[in-house]
N, C-alpha and C. Protein backbone atom coordinates (compact mmCIF):
# COMPACT_ATOMS: atom_id res chain seq x y z
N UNK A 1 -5.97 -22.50 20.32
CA UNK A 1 -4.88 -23.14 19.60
C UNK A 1 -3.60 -22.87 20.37
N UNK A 2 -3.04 -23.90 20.50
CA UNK A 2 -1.38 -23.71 21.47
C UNK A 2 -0.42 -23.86 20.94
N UNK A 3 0.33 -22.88 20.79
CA UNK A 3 1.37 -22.79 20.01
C UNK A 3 2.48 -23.25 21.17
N UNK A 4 3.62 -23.94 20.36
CA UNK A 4 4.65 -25.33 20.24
C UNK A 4 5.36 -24.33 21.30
N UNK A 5 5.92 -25.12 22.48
CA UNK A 5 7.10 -24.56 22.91
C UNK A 5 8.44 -24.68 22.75
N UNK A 6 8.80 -25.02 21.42
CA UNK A 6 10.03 -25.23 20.36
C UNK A 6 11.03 -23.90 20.54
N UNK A 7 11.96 -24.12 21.06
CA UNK A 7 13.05 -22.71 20.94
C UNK A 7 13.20 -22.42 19.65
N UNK A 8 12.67 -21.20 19.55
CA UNK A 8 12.70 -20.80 18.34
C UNK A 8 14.78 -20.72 17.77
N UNK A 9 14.71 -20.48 16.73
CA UNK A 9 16.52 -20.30 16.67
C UNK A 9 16.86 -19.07 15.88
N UNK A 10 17.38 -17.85 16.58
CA UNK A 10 17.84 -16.30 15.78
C UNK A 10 18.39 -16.48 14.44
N UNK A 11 19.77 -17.78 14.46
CA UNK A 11 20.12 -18.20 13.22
C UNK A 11 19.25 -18.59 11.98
N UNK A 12 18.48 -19.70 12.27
CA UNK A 12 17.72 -20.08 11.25
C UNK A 12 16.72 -19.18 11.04
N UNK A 13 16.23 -18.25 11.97
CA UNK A 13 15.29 -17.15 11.40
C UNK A 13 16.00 -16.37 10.71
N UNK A 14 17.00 -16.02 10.51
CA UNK A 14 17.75 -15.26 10.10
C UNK A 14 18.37 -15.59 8.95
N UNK A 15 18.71 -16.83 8.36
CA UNK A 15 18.63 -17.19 7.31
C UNK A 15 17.48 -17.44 6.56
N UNK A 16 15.97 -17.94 7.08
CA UNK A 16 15.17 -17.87 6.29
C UNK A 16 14.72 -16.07 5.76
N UNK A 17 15.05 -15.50 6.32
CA UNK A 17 14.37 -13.99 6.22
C UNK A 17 15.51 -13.73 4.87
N UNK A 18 16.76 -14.07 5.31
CA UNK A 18 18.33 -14.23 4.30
C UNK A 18 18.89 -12.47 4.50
N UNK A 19 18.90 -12.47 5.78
CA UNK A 19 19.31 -11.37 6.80
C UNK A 19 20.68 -11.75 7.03
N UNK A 20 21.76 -11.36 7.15
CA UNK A 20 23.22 -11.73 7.42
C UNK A 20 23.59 -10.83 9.28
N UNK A 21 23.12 -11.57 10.05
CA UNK A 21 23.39 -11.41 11.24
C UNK A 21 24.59 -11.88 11.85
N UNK A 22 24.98 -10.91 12.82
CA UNK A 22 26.58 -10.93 12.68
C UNK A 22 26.54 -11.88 14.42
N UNK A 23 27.45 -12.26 14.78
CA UNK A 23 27.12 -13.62 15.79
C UNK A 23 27.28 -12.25 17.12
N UNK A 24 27.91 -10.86 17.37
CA UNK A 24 27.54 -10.74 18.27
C UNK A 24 26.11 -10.08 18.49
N UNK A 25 25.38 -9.95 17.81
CA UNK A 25 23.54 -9.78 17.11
C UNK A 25 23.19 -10.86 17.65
N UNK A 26 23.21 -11.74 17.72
CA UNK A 26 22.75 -13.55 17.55
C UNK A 26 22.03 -13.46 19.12
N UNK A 27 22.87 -13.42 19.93
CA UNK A 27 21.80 -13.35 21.62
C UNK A 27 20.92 -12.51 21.79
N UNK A 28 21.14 -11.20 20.91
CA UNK A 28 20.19 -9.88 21.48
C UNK A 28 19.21 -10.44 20.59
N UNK A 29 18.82 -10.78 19.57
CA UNK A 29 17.89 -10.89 18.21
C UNK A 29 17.26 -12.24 18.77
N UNK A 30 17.90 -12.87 19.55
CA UNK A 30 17.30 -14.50 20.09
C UNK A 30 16.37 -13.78 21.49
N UNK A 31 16.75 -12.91 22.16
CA UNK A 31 16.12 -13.08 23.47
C UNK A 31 15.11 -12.01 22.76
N UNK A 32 14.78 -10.48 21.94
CA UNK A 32 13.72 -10.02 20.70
C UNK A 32 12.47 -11.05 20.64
N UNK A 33 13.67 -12.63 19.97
CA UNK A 33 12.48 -13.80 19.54
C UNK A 33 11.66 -13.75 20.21
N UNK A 34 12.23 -14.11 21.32
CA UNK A 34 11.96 -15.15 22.44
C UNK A 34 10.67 -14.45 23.43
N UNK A 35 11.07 -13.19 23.34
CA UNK A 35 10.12 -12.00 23.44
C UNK A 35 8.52 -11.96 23.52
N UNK A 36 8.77 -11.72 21.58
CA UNK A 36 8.08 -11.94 20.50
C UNK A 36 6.85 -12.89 20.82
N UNK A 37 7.51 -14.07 20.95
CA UNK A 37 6.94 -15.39 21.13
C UNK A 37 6.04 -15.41 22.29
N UNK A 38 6.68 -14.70 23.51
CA UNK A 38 5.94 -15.21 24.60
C UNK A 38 4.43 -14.20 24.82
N UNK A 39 4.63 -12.91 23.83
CA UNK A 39 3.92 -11.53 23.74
C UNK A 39 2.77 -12.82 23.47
N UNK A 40 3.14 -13.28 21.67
CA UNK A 40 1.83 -13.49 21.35
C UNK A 40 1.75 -14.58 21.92
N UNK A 41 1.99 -15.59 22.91
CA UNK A 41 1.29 -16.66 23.50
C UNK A 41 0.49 -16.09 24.52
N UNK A 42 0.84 -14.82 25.40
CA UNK A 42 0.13 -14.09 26.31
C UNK A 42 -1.18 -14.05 25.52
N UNK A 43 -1.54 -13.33 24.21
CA UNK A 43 -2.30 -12.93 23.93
C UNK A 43 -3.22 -13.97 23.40
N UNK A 44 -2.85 -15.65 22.84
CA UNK A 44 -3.32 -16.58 22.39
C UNK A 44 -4.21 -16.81 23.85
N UNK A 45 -3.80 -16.82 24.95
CA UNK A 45 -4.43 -17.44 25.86
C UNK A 45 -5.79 -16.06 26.20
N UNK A 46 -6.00 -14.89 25.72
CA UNK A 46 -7.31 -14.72 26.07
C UNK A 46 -8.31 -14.47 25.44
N UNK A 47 -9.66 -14.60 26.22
CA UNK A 47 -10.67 -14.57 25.66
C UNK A 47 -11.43 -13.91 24.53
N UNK A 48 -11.49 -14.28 23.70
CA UNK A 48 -12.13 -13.27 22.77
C UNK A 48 -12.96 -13.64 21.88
N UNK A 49 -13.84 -14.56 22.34
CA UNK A 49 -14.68 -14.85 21.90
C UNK A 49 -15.80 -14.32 21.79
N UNK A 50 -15.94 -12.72 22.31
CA UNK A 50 -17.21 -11.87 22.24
C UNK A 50 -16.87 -11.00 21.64
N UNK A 51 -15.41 -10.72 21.08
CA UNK A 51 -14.98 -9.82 20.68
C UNK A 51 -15.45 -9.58 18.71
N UNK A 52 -15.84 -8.70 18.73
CA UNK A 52 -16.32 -8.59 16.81
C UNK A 52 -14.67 -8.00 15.91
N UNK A 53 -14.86 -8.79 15.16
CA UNK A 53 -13.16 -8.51 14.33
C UNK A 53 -13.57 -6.86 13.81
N UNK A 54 -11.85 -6.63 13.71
CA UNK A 54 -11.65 -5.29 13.60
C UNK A 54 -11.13 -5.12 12.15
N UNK A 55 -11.72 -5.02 11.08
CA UNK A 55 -11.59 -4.97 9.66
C UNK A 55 -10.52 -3.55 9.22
N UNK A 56 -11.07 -2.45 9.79
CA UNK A 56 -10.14 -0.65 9.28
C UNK A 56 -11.25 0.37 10.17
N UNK A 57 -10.79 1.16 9.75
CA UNK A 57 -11.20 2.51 10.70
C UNK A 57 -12.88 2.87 9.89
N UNK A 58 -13.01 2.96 8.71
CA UNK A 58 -13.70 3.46 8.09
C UNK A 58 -14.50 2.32 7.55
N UNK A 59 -15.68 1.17 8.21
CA UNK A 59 -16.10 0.07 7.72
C UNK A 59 -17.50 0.45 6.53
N UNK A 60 -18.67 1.34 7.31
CA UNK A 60 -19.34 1.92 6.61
C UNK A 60 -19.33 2.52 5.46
N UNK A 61 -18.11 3.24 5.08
CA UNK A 61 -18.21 4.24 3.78
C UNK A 61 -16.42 4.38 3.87
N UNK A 62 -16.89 4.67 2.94
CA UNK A 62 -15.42 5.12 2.20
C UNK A 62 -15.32 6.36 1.25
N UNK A 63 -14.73 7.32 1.78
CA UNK A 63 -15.12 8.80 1.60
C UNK A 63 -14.20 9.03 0.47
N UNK A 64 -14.19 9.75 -0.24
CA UNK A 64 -13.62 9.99 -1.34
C UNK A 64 -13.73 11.42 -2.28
N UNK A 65 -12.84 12.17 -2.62
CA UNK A 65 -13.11 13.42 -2.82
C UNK A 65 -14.13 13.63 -4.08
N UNK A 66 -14.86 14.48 -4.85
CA UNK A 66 -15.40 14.66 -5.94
C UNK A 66 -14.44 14.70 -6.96
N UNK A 67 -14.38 14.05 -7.68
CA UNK A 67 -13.37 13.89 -9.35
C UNK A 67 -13.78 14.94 -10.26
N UNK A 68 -12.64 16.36 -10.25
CA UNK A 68 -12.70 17.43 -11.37
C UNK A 68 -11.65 17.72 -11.94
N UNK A 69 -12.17 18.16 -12.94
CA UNK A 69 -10.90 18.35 -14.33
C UNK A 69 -10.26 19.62 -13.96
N UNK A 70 -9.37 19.44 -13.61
CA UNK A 70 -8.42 20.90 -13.43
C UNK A 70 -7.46 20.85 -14.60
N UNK A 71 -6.78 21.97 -14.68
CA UNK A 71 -5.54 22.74 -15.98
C UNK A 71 -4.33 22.07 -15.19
N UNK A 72 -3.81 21.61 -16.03
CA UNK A 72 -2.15 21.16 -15.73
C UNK A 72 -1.26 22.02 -16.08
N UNK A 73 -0.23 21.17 -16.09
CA UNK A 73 0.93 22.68 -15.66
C UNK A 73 1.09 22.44 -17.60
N UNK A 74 2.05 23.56 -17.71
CA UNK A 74 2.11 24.25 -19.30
C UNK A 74 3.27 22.90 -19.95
N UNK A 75 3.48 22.98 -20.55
CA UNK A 75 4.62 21.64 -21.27
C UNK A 75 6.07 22.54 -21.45
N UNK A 76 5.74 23.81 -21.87
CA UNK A 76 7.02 24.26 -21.83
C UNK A 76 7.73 24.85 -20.88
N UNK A 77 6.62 24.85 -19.80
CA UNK A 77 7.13 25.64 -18.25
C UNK A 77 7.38 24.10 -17.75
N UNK A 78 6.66 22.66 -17.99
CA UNK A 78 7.67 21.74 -17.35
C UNK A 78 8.70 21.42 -17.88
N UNK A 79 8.76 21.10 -19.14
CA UNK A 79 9.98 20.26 -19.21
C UNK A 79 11.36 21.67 -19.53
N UNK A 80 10.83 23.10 -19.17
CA UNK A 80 11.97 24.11 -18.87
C UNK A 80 13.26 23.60 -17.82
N UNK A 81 12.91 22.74 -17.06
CA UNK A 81 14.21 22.56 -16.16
C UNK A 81 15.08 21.24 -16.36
N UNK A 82 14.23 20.67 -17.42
CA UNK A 82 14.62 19.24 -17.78
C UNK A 82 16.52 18.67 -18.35
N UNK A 83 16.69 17.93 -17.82
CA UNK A 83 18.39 18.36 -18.46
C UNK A 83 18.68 18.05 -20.07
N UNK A 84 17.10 16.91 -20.47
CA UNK A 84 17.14 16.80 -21.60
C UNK A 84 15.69 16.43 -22.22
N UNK A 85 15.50 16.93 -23.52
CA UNK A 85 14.28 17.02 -23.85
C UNK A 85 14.10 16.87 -25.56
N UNK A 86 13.41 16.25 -25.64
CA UNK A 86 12.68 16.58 -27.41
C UNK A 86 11.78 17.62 -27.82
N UNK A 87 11.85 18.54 -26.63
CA UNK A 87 10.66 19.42 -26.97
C UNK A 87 9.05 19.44 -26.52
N UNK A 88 8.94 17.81 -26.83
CA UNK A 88 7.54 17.18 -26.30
C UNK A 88 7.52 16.28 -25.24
N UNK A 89 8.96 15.87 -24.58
CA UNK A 89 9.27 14.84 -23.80
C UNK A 89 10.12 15.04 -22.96
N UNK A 90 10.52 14.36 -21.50
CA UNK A 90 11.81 14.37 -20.98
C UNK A 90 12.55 13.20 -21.70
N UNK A 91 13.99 13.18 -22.29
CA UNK A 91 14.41 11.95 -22.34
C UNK A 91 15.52 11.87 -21.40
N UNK A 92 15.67 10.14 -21.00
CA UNK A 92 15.83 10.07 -20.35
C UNK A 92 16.55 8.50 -20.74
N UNK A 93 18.53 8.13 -20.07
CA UNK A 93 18.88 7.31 -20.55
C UNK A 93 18.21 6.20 -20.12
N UNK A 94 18.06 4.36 -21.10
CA UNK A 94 17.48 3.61 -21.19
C UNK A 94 17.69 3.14 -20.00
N UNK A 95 16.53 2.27 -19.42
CA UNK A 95 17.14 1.76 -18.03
C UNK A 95 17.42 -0.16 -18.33
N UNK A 96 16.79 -0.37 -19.12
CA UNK A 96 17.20 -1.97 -19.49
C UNK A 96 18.39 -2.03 -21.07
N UNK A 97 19.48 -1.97 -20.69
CA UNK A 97 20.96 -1.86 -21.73
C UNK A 97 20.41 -0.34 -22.64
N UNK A 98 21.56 -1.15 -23.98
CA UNK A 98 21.44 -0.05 -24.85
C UNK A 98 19.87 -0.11 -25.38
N UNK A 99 20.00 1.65 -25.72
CA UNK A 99 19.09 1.67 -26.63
C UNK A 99 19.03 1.67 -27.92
N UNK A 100 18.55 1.18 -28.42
CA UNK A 100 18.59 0.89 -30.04
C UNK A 100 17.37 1.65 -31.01
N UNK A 101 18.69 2.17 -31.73
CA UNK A 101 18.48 3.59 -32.63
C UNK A 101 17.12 2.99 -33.88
């Protein structure tokens, strides 16, 4: 597959991303592109058609520790440092407006 030899443009990438690039950015971030572009056309042009895709490190198994019930920490040794508390809870001010009593 051959990808377009269309100058790419720093600006309009840069607004689609909605990145605010400042114009003396604009040449260094264009010739980056331009870079970019020619890396992966290098790499479009070779062979790899014998090559088997590379899925993750671990395809066979997936290792995973044994699941045991351990003791948690005490309720009154956590919420001891808390700046505010009910006793049974941290509270903590509302994050969507007021809260209503």
């Amino acid at each position: 597959m051959g990808r377009s030899k269309k100058k790419i443009s720093a600006e309009h990438t840069s607004r689609l991303a909605r990145i605010e690039l400042p114009p003396s950015q604009i040449p260094v971030v264009q010739s980056e592109l331009e870079s970019l572009l020619d890396f992966v056309g290098r790499i479009e042009q070779l062979d790899l058609d014998s090559v088997e895709p590379f899925f993750g490190i671990a395809i066979d198994a997936n290792p995973m520790r044994t699941d045991r019930q351990e003791t948690s920490c005490d309720r009154t040794d956590t919420l001891r440092n808390a700046p505010q508390t009910d006793g049974e809870s941290f509270l903590v001010p509302p994050v969507f407006g007021k809260q209503e009593s």
